[in-house]
C-alpha atoms as a PDB file:
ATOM      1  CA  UNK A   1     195.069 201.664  91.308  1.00  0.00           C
ATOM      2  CA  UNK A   2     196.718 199.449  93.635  1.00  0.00           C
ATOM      3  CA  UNK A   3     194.218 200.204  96.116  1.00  0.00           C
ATOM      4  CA  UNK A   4     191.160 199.562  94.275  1.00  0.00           C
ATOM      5  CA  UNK A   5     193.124 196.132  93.636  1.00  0.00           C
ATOM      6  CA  UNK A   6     193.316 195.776  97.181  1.00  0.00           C
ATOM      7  CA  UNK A   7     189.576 196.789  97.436  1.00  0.00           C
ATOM      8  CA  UNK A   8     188.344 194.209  94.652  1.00  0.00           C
ATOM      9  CA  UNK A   9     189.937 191.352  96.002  1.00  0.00           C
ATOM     10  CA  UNK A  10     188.840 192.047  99.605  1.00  0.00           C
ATOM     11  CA  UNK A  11     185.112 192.260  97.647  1.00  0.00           C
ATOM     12  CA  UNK A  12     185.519 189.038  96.151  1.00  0.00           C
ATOM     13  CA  UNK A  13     186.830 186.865  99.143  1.00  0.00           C
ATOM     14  CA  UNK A  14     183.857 187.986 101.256  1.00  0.00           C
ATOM     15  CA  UNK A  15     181.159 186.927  98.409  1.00  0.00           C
ATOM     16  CA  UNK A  16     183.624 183.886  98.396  1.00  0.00           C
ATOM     17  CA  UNK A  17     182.990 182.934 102.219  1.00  0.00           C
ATOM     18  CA  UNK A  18     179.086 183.988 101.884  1.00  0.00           C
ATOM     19  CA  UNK A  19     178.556 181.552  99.290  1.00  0.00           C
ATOM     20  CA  UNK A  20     179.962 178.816 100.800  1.00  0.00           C
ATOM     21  CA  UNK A  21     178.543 179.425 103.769  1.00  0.00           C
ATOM     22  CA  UNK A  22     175.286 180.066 101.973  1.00  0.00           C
ATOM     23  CA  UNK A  23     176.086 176.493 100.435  1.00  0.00           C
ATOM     24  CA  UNK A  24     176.536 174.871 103.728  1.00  0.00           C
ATOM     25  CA  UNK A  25     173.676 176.204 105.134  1.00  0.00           C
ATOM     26  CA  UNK A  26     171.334 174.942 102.409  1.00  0.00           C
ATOM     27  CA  UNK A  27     173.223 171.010 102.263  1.00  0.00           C
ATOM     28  CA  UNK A  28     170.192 168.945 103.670  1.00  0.00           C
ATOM     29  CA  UNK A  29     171.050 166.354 106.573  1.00  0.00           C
ATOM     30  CA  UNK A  30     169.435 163.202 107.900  1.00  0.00           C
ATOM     31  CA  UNK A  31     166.516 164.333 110.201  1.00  0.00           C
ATOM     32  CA  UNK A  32     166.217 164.739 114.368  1.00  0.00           C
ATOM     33  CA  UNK A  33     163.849 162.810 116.079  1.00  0.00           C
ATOM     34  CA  UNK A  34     163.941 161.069 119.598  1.00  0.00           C
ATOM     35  CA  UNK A  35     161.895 157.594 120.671  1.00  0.00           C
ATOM     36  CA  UNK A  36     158.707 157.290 122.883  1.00  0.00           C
ATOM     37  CA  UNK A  37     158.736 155.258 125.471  1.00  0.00           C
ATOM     38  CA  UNK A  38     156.338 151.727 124.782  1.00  0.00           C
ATOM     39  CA  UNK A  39     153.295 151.115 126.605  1.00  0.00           C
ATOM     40  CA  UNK A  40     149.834 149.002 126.828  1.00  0.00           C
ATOM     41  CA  UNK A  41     152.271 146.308 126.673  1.00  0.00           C
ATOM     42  CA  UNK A  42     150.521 143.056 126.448  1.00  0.00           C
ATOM     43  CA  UNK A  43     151.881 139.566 125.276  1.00  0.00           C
ATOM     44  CA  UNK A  44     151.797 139.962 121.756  1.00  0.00           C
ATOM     45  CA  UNK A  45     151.888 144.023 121.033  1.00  0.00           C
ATOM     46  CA  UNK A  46     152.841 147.212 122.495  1.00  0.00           C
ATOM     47  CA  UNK A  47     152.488 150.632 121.474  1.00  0.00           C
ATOM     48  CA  UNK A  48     155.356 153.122 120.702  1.00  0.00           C
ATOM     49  CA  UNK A  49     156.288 155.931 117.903  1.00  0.00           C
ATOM     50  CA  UNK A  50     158.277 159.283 118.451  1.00  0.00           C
ATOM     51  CA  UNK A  51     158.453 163.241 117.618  1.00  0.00           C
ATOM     52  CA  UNK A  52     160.435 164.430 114.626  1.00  0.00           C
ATOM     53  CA  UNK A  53     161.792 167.700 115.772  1.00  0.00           C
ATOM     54  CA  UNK A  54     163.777 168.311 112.262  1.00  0.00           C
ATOM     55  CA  UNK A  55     163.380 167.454 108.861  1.00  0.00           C
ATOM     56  CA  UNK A  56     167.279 167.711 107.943  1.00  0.00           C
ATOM     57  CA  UNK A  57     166.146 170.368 105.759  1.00  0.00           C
ATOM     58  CA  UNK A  58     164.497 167.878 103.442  1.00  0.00           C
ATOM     59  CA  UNK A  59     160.872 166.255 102.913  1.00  0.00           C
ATOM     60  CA  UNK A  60     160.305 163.237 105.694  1.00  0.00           C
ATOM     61  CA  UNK A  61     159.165 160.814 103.057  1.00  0.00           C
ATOM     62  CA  UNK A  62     158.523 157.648 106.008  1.00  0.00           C
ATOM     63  CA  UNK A  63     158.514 157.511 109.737  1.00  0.00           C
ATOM     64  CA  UNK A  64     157.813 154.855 112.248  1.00  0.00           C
ATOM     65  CA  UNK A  65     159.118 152.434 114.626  1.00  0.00           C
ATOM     66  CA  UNK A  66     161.524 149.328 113.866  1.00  0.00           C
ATOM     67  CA  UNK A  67     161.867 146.305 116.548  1.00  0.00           C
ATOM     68  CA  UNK A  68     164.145 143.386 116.863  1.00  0.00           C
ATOM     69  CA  UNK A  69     165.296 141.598 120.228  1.00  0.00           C
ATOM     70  CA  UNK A  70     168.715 142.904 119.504  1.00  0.00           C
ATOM     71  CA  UNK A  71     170.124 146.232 120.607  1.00  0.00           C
ATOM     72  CA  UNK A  72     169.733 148.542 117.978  1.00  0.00           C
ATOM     73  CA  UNK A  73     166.687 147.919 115.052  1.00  0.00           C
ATOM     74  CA  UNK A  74     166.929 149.271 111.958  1.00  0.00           C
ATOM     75  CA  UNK A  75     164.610 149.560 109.284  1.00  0.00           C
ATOM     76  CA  UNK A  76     165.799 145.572 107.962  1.00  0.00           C
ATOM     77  CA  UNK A  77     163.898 144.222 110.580  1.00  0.00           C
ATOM     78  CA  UNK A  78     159.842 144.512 111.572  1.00  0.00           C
ATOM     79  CA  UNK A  79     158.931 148.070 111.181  1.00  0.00           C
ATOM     80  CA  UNK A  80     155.479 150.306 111.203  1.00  0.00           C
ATOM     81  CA  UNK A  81     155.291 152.841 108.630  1.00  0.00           C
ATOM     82  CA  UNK A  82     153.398 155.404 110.370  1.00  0.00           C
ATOM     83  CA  UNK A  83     153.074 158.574 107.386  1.00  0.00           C
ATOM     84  CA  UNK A  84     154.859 161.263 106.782  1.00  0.00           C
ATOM     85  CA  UNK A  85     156.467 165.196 107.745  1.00  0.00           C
ATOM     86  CA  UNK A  86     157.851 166.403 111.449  1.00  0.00           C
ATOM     87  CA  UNK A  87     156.120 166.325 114.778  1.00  0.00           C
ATOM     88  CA  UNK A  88     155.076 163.067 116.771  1.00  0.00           C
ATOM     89  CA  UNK A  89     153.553 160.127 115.287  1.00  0.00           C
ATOM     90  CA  UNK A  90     151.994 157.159 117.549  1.00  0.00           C
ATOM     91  CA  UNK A  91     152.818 153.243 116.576  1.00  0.00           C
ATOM     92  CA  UNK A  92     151.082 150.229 116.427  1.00  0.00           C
ATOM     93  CA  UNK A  93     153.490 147.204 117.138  1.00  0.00           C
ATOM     94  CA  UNK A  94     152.011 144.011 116.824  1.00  0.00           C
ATOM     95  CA  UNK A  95     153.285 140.005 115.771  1.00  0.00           C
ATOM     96  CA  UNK A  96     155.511 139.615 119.290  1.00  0.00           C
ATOM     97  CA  UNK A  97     155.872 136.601 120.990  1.00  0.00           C
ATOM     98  CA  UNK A  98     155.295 136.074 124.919  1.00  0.00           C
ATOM     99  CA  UNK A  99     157.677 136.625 127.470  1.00  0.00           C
ATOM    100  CA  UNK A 100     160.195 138.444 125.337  1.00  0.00           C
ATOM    101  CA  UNK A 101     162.122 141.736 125.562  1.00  0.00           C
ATOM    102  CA  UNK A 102     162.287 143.921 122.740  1.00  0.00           C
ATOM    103  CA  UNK A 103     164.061 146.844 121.633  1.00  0.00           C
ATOM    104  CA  UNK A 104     162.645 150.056 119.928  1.00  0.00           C
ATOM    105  CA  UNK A 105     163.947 153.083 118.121  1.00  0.00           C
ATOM    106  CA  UNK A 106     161.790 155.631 115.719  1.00  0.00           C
ATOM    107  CA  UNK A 107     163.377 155.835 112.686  1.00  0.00           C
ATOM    108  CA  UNK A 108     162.706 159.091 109.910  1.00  0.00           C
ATOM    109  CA  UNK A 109     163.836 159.117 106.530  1.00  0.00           C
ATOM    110  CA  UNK A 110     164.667 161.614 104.400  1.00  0.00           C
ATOM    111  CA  UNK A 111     166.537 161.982 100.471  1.00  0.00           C
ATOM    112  CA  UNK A 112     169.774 161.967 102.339  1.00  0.00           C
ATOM    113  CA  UNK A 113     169.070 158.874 104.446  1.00  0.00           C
ATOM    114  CA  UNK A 114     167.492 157.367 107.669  1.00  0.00           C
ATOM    115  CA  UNK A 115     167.698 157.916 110.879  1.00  0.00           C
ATOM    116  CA  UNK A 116     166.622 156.764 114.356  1.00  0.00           C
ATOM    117  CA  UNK A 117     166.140 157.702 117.770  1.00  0.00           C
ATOM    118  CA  UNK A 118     167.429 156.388 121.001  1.00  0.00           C
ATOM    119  CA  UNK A 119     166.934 152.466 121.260  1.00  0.00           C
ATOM    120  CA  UNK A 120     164.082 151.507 123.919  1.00  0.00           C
ATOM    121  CA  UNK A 121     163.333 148.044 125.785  1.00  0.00           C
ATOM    122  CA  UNK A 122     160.027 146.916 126.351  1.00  0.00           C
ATOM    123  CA  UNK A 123     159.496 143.120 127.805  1.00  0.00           C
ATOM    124  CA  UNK A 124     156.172 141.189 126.532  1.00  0.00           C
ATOM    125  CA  UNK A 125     153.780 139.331 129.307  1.00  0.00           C
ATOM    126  CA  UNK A 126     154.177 136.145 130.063  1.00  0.00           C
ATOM    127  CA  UNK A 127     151.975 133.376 128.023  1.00  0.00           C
ATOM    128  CA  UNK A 128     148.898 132.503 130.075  1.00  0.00           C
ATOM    129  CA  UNK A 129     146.309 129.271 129.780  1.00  0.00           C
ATOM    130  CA  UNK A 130     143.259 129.645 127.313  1.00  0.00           C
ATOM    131  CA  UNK A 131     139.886 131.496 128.376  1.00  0.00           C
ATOM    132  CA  UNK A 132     136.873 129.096 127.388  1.00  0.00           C
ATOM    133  CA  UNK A 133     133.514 128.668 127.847  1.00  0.00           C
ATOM    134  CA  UNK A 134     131.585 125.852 128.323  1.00  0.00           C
ATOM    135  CA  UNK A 135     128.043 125.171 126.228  1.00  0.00           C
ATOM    136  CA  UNK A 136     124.522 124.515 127.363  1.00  0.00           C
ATOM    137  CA  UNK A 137     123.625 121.060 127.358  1.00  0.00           C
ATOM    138  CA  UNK A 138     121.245 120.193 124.720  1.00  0.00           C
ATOM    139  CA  UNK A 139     119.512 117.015 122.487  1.00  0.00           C
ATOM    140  CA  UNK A 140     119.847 114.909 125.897  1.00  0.00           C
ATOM    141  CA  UNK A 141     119.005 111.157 125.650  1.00  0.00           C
ATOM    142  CA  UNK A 142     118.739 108.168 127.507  1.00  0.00           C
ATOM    143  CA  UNK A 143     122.836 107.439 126.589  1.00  0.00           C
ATOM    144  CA  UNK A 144     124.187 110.887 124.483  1.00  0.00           C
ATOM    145  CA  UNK A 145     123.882 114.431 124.740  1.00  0.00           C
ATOM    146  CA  UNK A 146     125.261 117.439 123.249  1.00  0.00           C
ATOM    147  CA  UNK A 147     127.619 120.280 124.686  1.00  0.00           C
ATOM    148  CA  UNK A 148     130.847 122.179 123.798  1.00  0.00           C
ATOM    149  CA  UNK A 149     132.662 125.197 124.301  1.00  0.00           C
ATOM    150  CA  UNK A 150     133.748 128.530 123.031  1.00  0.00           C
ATOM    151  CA  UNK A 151     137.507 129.670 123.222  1.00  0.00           C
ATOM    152  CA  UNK A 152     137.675 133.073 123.601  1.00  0.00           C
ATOM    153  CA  UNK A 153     141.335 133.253 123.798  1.00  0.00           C
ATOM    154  CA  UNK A 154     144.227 131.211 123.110  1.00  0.00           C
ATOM    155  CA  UNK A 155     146.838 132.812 125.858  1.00  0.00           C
ATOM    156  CA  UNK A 156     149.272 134.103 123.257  1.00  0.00           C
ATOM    157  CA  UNK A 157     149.706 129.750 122.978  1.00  0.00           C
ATOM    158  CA  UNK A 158     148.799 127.932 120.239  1.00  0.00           C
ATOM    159  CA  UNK A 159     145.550 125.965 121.326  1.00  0.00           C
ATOM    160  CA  UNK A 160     146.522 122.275 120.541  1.00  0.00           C
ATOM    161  CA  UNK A 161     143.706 120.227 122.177  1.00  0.00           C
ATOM    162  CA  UNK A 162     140.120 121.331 122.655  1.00  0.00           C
ATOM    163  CA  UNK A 163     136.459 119.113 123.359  1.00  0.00           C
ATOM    164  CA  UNK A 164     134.751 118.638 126.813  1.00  0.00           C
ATOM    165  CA  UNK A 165     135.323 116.290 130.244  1.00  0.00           C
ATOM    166  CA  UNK A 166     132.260 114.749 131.780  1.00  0.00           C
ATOM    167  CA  UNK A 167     131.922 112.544 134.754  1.00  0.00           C
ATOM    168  CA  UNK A 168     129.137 111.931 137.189  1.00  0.00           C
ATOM    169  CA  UNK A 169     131.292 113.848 140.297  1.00  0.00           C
ATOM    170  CA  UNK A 170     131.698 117.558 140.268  1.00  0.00           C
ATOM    171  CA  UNK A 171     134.226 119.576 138.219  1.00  0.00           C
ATOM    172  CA  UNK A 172     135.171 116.878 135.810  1.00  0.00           C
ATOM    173  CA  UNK A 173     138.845 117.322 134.249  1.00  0.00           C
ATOM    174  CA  UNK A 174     140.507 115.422 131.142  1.00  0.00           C
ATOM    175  CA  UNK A 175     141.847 111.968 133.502  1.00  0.00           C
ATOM    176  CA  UNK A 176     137.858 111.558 133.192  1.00  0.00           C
ATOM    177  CA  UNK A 177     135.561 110.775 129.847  1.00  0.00           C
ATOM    178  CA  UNK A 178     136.530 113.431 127.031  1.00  0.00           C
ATOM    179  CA  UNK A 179     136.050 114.529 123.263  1.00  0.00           C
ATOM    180  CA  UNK A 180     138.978 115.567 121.143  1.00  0.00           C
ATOM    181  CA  UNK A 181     137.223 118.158 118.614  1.00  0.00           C
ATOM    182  CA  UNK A 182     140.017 119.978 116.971  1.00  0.00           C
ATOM    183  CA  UNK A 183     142.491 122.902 117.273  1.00  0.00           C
ATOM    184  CA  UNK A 184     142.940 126.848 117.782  1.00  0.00           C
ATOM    185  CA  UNK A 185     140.275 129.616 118.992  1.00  0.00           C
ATOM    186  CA  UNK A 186     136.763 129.825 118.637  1.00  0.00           C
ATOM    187  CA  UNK A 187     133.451 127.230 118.440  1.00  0.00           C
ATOM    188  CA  UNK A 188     133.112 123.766 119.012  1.00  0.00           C
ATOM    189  CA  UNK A 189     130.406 121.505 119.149  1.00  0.00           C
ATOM    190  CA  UNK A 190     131.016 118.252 120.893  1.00  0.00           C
ATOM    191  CA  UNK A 191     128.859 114.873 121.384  1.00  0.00           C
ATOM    192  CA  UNK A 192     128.900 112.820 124.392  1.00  0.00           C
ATOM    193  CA  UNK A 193     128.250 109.294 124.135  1.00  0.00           C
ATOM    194  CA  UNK A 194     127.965 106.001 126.416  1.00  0.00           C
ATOM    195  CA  UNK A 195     125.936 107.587 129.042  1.00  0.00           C
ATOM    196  CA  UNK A 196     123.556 106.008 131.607  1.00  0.00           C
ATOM    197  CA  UNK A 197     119.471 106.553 131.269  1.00  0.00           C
ATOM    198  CA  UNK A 198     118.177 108.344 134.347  1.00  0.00           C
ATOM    199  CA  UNK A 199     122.242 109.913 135.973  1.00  0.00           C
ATOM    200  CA  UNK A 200     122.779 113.304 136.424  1.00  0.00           C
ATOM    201  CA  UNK A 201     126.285 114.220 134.521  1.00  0.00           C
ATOM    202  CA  UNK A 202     128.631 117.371 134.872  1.00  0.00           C
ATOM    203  CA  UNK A 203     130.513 118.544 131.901  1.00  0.00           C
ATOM    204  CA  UNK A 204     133.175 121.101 131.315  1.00  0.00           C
ATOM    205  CA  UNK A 205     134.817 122.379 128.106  1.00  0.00           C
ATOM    206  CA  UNK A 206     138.689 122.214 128.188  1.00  0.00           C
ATOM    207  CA  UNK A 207     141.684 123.774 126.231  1.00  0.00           C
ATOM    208  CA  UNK A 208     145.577 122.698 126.518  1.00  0.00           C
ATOM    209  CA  UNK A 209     147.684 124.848 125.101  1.00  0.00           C
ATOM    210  CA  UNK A 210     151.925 124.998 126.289  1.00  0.00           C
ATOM    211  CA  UNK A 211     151.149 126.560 129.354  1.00  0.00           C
ATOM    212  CA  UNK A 212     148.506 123.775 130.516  1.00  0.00           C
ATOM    213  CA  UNK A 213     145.036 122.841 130.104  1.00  0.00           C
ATOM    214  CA  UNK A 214     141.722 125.301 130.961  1.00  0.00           C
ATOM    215  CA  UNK A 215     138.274 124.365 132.359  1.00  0.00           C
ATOM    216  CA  UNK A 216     135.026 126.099 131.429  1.00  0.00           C
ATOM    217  CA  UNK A 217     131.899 127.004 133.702  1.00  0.00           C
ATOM    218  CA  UNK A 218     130.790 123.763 134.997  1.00  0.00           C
ATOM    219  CA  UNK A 219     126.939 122.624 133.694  1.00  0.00           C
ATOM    220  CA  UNK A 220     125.309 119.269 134.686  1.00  0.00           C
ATOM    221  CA  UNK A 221     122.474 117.348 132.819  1.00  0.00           C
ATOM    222  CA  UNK A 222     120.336 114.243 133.645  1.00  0.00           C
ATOM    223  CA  UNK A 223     119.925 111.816 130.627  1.00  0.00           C
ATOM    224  CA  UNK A 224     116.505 110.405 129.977  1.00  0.00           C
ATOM    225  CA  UNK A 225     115.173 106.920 131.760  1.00  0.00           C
ATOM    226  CA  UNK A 226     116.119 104.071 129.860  1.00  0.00           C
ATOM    227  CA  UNK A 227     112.652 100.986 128.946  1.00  0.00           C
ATOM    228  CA  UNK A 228     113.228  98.216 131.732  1.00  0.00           C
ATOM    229  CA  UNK A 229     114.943  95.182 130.042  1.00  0.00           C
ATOM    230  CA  UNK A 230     112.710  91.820 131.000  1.00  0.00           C
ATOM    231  CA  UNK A 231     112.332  88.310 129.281  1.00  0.00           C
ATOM    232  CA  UNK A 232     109.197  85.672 129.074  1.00  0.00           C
ATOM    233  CA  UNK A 233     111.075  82.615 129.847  1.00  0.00           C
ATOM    234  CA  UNK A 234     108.293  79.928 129.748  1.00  0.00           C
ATOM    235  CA  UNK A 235     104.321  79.035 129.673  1.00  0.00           C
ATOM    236  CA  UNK A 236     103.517  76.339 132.214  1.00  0.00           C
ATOM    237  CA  UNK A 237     100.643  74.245 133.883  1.00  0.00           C
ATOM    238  CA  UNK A 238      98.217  75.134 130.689  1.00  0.00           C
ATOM    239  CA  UNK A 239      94.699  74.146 131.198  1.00  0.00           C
ATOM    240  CA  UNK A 240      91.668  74.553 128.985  1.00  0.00           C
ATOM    241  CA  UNK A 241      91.126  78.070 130.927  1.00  0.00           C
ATOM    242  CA  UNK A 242      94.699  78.909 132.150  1.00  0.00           C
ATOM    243  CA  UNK A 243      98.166  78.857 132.250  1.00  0.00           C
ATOM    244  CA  UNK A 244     101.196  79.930 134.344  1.00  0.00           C
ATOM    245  CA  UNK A 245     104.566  82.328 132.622  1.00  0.00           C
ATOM    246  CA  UNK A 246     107.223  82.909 134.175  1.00  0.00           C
ATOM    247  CA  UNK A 247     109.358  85.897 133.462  1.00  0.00           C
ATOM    248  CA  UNK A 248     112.355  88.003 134.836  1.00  0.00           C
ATOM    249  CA  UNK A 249     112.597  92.038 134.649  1.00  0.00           C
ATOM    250  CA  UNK A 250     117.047  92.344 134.266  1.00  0.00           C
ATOM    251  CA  UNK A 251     116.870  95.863 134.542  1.00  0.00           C
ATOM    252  CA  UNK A 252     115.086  98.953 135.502  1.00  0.00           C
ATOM    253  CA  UNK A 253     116.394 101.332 132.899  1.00  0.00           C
ATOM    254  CA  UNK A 254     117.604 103.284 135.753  1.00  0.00           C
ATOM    255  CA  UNK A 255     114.096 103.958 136.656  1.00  0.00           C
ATOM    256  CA  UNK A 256     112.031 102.525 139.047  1.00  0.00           C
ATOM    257  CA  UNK A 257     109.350  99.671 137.822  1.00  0.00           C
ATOM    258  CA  UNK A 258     106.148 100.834 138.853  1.00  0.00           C
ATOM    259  CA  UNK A 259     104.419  98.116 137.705  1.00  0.00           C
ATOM    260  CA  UNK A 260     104.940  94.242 135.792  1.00  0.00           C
ATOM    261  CA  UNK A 261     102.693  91.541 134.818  1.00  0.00           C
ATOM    262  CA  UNK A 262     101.869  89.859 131.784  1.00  0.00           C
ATOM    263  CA  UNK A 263      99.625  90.915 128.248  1.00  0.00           C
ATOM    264  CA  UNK A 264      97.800  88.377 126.332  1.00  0.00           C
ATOM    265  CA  UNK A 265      95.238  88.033 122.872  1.00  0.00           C
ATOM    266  CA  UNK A 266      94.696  85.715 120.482  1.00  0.00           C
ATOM    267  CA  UNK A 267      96.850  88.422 118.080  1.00  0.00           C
ATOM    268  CA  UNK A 268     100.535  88.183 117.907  1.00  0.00           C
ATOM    269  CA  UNK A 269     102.337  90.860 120.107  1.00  0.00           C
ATOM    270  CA  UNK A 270      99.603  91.731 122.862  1.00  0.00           C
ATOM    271  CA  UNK A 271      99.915  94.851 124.318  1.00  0.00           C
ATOM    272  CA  UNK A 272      98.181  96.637 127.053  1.00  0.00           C
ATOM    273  CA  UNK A 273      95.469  97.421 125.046  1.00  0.00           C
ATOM    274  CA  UNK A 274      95.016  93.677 125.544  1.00  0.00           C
ATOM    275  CA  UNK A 275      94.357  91.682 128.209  1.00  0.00           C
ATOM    276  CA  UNK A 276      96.952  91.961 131.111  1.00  0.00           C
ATOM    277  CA  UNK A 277      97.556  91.049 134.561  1.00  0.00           C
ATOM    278  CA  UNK A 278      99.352  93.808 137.187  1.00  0.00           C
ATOM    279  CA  UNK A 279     101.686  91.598 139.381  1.00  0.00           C
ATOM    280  CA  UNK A 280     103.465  94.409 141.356  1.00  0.00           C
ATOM    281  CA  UNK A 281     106.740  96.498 140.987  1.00  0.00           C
ATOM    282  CA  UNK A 282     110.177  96.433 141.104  1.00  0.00           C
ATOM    283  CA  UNK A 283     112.771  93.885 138.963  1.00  0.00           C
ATOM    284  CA  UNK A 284     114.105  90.672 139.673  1.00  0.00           C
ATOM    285  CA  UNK A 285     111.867  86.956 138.812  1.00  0.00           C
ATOM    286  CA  UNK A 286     107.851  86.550 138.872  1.00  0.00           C
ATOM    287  CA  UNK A 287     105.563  84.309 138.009  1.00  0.00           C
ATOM    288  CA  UNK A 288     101.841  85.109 136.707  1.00  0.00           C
ATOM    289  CA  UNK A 289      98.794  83.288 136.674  1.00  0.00           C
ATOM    290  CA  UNK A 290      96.581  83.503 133.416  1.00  0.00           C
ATOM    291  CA  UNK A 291      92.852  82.532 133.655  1.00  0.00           C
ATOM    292  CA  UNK A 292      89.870  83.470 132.162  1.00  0.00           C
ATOM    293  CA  UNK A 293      90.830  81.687 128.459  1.00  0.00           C
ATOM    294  CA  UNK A 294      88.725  80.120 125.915  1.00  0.00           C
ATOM    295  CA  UNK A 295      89.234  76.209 125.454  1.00  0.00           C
ATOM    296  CA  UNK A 296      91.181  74.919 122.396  1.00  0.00           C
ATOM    297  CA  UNK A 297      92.837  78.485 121.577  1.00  0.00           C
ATOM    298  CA  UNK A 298      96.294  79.762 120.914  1.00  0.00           C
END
């Protein structure tokens, strides 16, 4: 009897220590996963993730990569949230700022709790100055014109100037004439005024952001001729068939006069169609004589 005592309790303190151990065995913990190194680093985003080797014996119910700038991220600070279950997972990190280093960890979470992988550094590139283009000259006059530009990028820097430079010398920067036309990335349109008739210009589109300012492609445009500028200062010596005018041409228009002289008619404001006289070329003072009139006639 005392034996099968013995027996019975030896029975019941091995199903004891299996079901404890069977207990242990099935107690889920927080998962296993390690970090992946970041790459296609650029000044604003990177790419990361990790491998979940173990579950912790419970459902993987998020996974991804948290980032701060200080040692160790957790999941209180910017985080992807790249799906769910074991094996590796590729992230997407994005919203960094320039010239900064970083640190990474994967993170897994589970019912009993979350946790992360080895901590990884990754250092951002450095700001850089604005990519822009400059527009084709267009709607050219004798004094304005039209131009512009086309930011493609900012540099990871706020854009906080943008318009074009124009000069008459090559490569024109912003000491020379300029248009202010807004803020950021993108299209502009700009107008250029106070131009000379008949001078070839050279414009460039520009962009300051912290770093500096950009130039554009360089493009050049000659504005139209402007209409000489010439007064009729008097009518002398008049006759019954004649009379003498005197006039001065001021300025060419930035053209060359090809030819001056005087129109006349018995109508207020002759024209060519009129009669005329051809008294040369050129600017500056002449005189024209008028014959040929009818007697007692304005």
């Amino acid at each position: 009897m005392k034996n099968l005592f013995r027996i019975s309790a030896v029975f019941l303190l091995i199903l004891s220590i299996f079901f404890i151990q069977s207990c242990k065995k099935d107690k889920p913990s927080i998962p296993t996963l390690t970090t992946t190194d970041a790459s296609a680093i650029t000044q604003i985003a990177a790419t990361s993730g990790g491998n979940i080797t173990s579950d912790g014996g419970a459902a993987i119910t998020a996974r991804g990569v948290c980032w701060s700038t200080a040692i160790e991220p957790t999941i209180a600070d910017s985080k992807t949230n790249d799906g769910l279950g074991i094996g590796s997972f590729v992230s997407s990190i994005t919203g960094l700022s320039p010239k900064t280093t970083y640190f990474v960890r994967a993170y897994a979470t589970n019912i009993v709790g979350t946790a992360y992988g080895i901590a990884k550094s990754c250092a951002t590139d450095p700001a850089t100055l604005p990519v822009i283009n400059t527009t084709t000259i267009s709607s050219i006059t004798q004094t304005t014109a039209i131009s512009g530009g086309t930011i493609i990028t900012d540099g990871a820097a706020s854009v906080t100037a943008r318009g074009v430079c124009w000069s008459t010398a090559q490569n024109p920067t912003i000491v020379d004439n300029i248009t202010s036309d807004g803020t950021g990335v993108g299209d502009f349109i700009s107008d250029i005024t106070g131009l000379m008739g008949n001078t070839t210009y050279y414009v460039r589109a520009y962009s300051i952001n912290s770093i500096g300012t950009a130039y554009g492609n360089q493009v050049s445009f000659t504005t139209s001729p402007l209409m000489p500028t010439l007064t009729t200062l008097l009518v002398s010596s008049i006759t019954a068939i004649s009379c003498n005018t005197n006039e001065t041409i001021s300025s060419d228009g930035g053209s060359p006069v090809i030819a001056f002289g005087v129109c006349f008619g018995t109508s207020h404001n002759p024209t060519l169609a009129d009669s005329k006289t051809i008294d040369g070329s050129g600017k500056g003072y002449f005189v024209t004589y008028i014959t040929g009139l009818q007697m007692n006639t304005a």
